[in-house]
Protein backbone atom coordinates (compact mmCIF):
# COMPACT_ATOMS: atom_id res chain seq x y z
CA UNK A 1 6.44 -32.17 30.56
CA UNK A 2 6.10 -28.31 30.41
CA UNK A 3 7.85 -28.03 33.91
CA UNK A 4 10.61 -29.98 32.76
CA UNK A 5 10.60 -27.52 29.19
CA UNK A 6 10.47 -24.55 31.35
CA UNK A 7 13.95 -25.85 33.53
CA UNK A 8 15.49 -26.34 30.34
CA UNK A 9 14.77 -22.98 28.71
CA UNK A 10 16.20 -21.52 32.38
CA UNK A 11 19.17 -23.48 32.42
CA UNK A 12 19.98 -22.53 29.13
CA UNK A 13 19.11 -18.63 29.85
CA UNK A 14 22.32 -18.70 32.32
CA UNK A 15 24.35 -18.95 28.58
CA UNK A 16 22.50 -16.85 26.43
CA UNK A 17 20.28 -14.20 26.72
CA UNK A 18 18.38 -13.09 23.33
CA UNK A 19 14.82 -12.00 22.27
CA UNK A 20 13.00 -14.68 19.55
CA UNK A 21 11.94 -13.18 16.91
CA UNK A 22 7.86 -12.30 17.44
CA UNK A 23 5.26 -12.47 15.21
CA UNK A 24 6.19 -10.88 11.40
CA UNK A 25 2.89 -10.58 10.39
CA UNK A 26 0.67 -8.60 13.46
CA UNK A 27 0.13 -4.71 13.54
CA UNK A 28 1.63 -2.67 16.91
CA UNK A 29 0.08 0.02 17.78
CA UNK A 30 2.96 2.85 19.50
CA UNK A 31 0.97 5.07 21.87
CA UNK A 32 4.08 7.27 21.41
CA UNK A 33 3.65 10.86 19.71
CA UNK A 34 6.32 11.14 16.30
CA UNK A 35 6.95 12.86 13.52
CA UNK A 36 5.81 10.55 10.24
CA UNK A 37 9.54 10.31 9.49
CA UNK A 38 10.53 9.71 13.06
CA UNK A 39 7.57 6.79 12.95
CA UNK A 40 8.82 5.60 9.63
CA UNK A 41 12.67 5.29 11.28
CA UNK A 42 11.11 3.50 14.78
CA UNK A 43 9.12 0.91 13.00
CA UNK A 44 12.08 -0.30 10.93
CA UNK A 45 14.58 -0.15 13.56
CA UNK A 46 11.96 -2.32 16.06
CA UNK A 47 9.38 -4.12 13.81
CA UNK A 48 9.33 -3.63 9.82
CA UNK A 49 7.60 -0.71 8.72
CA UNK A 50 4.40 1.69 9.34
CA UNK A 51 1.68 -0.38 8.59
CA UNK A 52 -0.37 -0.28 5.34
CA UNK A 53 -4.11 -1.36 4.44
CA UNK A 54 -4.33 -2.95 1.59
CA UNK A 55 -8.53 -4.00 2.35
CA UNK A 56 -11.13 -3.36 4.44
CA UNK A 57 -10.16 -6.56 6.60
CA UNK A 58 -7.14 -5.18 7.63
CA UNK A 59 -8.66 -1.65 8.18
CA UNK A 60 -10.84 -3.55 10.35
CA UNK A 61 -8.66 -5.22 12.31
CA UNK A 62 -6.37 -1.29 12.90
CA UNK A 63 -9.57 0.21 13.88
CA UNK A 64 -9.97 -2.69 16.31
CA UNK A 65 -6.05 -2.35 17.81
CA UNK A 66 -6.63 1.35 17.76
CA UNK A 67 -9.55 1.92 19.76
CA UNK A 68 -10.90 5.31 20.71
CA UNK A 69 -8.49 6.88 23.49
CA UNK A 70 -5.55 7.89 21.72
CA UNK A 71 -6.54 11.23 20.20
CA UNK A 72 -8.19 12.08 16.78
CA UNK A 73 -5.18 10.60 14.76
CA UNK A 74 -2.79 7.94 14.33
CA UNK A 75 0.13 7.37 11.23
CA UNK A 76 -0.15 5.05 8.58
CA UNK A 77 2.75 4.59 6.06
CA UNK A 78 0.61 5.93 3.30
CA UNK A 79 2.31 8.79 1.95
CA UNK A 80 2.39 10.88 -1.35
CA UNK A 81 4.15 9.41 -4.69
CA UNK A 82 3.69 10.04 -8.49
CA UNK A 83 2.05 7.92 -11.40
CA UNK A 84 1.84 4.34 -11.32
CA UNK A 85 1.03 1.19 -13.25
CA UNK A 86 -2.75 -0.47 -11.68
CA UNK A 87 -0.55 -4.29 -11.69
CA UNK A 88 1.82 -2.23 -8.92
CA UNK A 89 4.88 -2.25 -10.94
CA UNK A 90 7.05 0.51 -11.36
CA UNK A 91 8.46 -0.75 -14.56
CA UNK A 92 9.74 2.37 -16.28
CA UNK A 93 9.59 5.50 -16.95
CA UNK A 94 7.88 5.37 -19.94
CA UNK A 95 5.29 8.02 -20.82
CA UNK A 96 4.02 9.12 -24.18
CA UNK A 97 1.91 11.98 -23.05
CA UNK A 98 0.32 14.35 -25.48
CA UNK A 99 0.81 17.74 -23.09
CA UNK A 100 1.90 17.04 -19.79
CA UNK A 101 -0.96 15.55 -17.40
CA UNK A 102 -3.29 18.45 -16.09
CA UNK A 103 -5.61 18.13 -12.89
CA UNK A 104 -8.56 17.30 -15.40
CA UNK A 105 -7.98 13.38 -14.67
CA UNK A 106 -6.11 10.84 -12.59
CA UNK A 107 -6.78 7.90 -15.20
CA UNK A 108 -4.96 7.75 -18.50
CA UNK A 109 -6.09 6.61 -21.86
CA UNK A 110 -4.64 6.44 -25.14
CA UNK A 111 -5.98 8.86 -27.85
CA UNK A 112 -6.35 7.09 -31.24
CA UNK A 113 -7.45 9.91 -32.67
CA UNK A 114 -4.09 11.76 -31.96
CA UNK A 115 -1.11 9.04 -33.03
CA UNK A 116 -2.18 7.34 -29.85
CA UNK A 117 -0.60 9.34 -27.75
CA UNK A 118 -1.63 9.58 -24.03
CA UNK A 119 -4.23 11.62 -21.81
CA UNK A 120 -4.90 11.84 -18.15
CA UNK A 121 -9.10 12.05 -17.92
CA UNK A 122 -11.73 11.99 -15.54
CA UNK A 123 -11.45 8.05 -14.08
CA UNK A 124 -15.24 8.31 -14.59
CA UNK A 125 -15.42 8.45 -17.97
CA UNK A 126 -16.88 4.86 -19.73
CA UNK A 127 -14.31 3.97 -22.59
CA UNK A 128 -13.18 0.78 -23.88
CA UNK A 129 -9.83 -0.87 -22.58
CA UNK A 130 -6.74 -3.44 -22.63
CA UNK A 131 -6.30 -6.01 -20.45
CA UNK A 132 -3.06 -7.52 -20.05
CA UNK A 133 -2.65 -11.95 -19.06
CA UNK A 134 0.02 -13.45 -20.77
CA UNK A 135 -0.73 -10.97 -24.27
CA UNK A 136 -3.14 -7.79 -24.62
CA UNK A 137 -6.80 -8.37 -24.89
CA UNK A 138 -9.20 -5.47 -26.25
CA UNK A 139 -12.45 -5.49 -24.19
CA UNK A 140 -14.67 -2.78 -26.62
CA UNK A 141 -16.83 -2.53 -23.46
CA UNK A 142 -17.60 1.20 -22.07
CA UNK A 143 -16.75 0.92 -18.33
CA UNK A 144 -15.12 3.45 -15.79
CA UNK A 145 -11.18 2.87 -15.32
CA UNK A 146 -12.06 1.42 -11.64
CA UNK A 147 -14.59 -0.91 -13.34
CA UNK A 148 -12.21 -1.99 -16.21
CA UNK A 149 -9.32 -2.88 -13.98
CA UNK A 150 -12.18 -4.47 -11.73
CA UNK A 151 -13.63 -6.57 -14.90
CA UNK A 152 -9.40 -6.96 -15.99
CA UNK A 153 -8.32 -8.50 -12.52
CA UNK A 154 -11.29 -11.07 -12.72
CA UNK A 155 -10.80 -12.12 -16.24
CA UNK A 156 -7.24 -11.85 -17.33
CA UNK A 157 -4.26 -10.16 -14.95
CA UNK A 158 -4.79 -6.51 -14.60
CA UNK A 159 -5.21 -2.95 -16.95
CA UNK A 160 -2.57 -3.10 -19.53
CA UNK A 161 0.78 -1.16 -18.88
CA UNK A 162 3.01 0.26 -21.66
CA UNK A 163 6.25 -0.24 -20.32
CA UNK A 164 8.16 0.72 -23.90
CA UNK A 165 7.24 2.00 -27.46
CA UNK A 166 7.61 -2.18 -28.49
CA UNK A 167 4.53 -2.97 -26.51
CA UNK A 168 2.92 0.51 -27.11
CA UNK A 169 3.21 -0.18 -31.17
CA UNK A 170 1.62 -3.64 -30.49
CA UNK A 171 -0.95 -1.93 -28.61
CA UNK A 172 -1.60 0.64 -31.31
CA UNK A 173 -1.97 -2.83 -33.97
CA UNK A 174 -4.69 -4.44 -31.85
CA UNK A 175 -6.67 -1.02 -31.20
CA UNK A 176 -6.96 -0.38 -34.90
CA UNK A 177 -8.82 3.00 -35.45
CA UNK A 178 -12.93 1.76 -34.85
CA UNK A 179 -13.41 2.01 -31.34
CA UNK A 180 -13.84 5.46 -30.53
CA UNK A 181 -11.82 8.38 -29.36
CA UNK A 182 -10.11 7.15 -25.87
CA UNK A 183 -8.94 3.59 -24.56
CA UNK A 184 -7.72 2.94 -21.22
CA UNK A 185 -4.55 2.10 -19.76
CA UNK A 186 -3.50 0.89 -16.80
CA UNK A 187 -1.68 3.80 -16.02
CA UNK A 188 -3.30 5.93 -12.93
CA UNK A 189 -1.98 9.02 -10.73
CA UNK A 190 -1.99 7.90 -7.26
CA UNK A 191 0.42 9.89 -5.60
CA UNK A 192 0.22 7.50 -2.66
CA UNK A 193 2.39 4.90 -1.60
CA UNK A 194 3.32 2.59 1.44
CA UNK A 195 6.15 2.82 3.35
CA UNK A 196 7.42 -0.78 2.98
CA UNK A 197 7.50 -0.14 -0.92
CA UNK A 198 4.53 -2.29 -1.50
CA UNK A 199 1.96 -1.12 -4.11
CA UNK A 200 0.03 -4.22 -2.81
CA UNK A 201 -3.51 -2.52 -3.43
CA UNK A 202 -5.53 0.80 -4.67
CA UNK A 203 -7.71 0.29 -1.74
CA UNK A 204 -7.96 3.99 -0.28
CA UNK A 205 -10.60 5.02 2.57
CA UNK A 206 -10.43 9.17 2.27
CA UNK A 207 -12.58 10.93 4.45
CA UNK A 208 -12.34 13.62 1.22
CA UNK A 209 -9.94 13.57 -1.49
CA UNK A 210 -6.47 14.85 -0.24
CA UNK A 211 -5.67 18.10 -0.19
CA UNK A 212 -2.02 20.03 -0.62
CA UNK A 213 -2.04 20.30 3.20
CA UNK A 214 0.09 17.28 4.21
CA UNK A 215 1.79 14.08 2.48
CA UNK A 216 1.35 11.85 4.41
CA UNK A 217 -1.97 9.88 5.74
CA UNK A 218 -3.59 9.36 9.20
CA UNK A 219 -6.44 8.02 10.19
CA UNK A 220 -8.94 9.98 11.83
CA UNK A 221 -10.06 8.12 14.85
CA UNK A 222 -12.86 10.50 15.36
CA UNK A 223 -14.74 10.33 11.84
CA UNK A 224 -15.26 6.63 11.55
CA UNK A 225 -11.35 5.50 10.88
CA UNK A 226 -11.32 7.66 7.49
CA UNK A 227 -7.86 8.84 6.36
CA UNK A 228 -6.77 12.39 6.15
CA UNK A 229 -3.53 13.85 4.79
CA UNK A 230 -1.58 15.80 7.56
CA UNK A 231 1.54 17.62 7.63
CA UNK A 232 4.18 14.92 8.20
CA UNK A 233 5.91 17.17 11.00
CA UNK A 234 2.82 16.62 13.09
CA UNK A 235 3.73 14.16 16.73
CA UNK A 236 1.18 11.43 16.61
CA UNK A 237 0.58 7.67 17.44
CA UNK A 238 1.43 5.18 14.87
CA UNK A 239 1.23 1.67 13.57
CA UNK A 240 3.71 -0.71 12.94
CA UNK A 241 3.37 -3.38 11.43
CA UNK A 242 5.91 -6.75 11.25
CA UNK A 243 7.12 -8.22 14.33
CA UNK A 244 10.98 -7.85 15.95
CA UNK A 245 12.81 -9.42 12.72
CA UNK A 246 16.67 -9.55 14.29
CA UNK A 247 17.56 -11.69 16.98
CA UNK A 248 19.60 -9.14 19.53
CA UNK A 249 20.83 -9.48 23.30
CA UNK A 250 18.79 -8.39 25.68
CA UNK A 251 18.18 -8.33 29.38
CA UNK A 252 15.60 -10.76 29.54
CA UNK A 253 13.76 -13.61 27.29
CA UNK A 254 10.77 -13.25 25.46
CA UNK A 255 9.06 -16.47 23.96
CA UNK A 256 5.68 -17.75 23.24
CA UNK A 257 3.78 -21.44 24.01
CA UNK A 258 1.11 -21.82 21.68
CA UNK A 259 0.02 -18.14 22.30
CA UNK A 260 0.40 -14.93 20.85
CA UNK A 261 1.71 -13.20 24.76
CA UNK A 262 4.60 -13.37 25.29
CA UNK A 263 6.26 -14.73 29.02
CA UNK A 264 8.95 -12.77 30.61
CA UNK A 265 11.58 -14.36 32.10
CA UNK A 266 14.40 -12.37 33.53
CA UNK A 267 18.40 -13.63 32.39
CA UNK A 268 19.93 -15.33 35.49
């Protein structure tokens, strides 16, 4: 049967010569030194995108694809951003700050003490909080902001977001004025985003917390696969991640038979 398949596909390659679309959802690893922008523009003209890690399983499985002989470090398409809602959505531009942020915190909470008006504090900081699952739910438990979107995410949906004064007054109603100084928000500065768009995760694997150096992130083979950010004008290796998405002509035939390789056949 699979010699007969095989004259088919060949008979038909003297007609048309195209490449199948491969596999949308693998990582590619392009031993070829770029620019981050340059990297960005080659992975969405070939595959999809530079490739994010969104967990630890998928940071395994680029440290596996990456190996250890390609230098000290290879692209991601982690690169620097502005504030952002812990659900991932970017739903306005809503802010009711009291001064503008400062560098004293990358977590914000609202101030009942002070018309409930906003501060960024330290993330580390054990305050009370709103969860958010189909209506707002006080939780007048002191955790951390990573521990109350942590406890949110398993109970209820995620950290509350404010994405207008309507859901910030109903806010204000269920806080009340007996729980203390601070209450947190979902609202978090990670400058940080993927280059597919995605705000699929806060999962972040710093080998120290970035610096003004560079805005974009690379993984430093060398140091156990922790990221770094680099200038983005520095020529590196990079991920991709997606497989070829358009069908286009091409001088030969690619296709797969229950594998993941794929057999080259060359257009009569």
């Amino acid at each position: 049967m699979l010699p007969f398949l095989v004259f088919v596909l060949l008979l038909m390659f003297q007609l048309f010569c195209f490449v199948l679309p491969e596999n949308q959802d693998k990582n590619i690893l392009v031993n070829t030194r770029m620019s981050w922008n340059q990297a960005q523009l080659y992975c969405r003209q070939h595959y999809t995108d530079l490739a994010s890690i969104p967990n630890s399983n998928v940071e395994t499985e680029i440290n596996n694809l990456i190996g250890g002989n390609l230098g000290q470090y290879i692209w991601t398409g982690l690169f620097a951003d502005n504030w952002e809602w812990s659900n991932s959505s970017k739903m306005s531009s809503f802010r009711n700050w009291k001064i503008a942020p400062t560098s004293y915190g990358n977590c914000t909470a609202v101030d009942v003490n002070n018309g409930s008006l906003w501060d960024s504090l330290s993330c580390e900081l054990k305050l009370p909080f709103i969860c958010e699952g189909g209506k707002n739910i006080l939780v007048n438990t002191r955790m951390s902001w990573n521990q109350a979107q942590l406890y949110c995410r398993q109970h209820y949906t995620d950290l509350a977001s404010i994405p207008n004064s309507t859901v910030e007054t109903e806010i204000n109603n269920l806080i009340g004025g007996n729980l203390g100084q601070y209450i947190w928000t979902g609202l978090f500065l990670d400058s940080w985003e993927w280059s597919n768009s995605s705000k699929m995760s806060s999962f972040r694997n710093w080998k120290i917390a970035p610096t003004s150096y560079g805005n974009c992130a690379a993984v430093d083979v060398n140091n156990g696969s922790l990221w770094d950010n680099l200038s983005c004008e520095l020529n590196l290796p990079f991920i991709c991640e997606g497989g070829r998405s358009k069908l286009r002509w091409s001088p030969s035939v690619h296709f797969a038979l229950n594998t993941s390789e794929f057999f080259i056949f060359p257009c009569m």
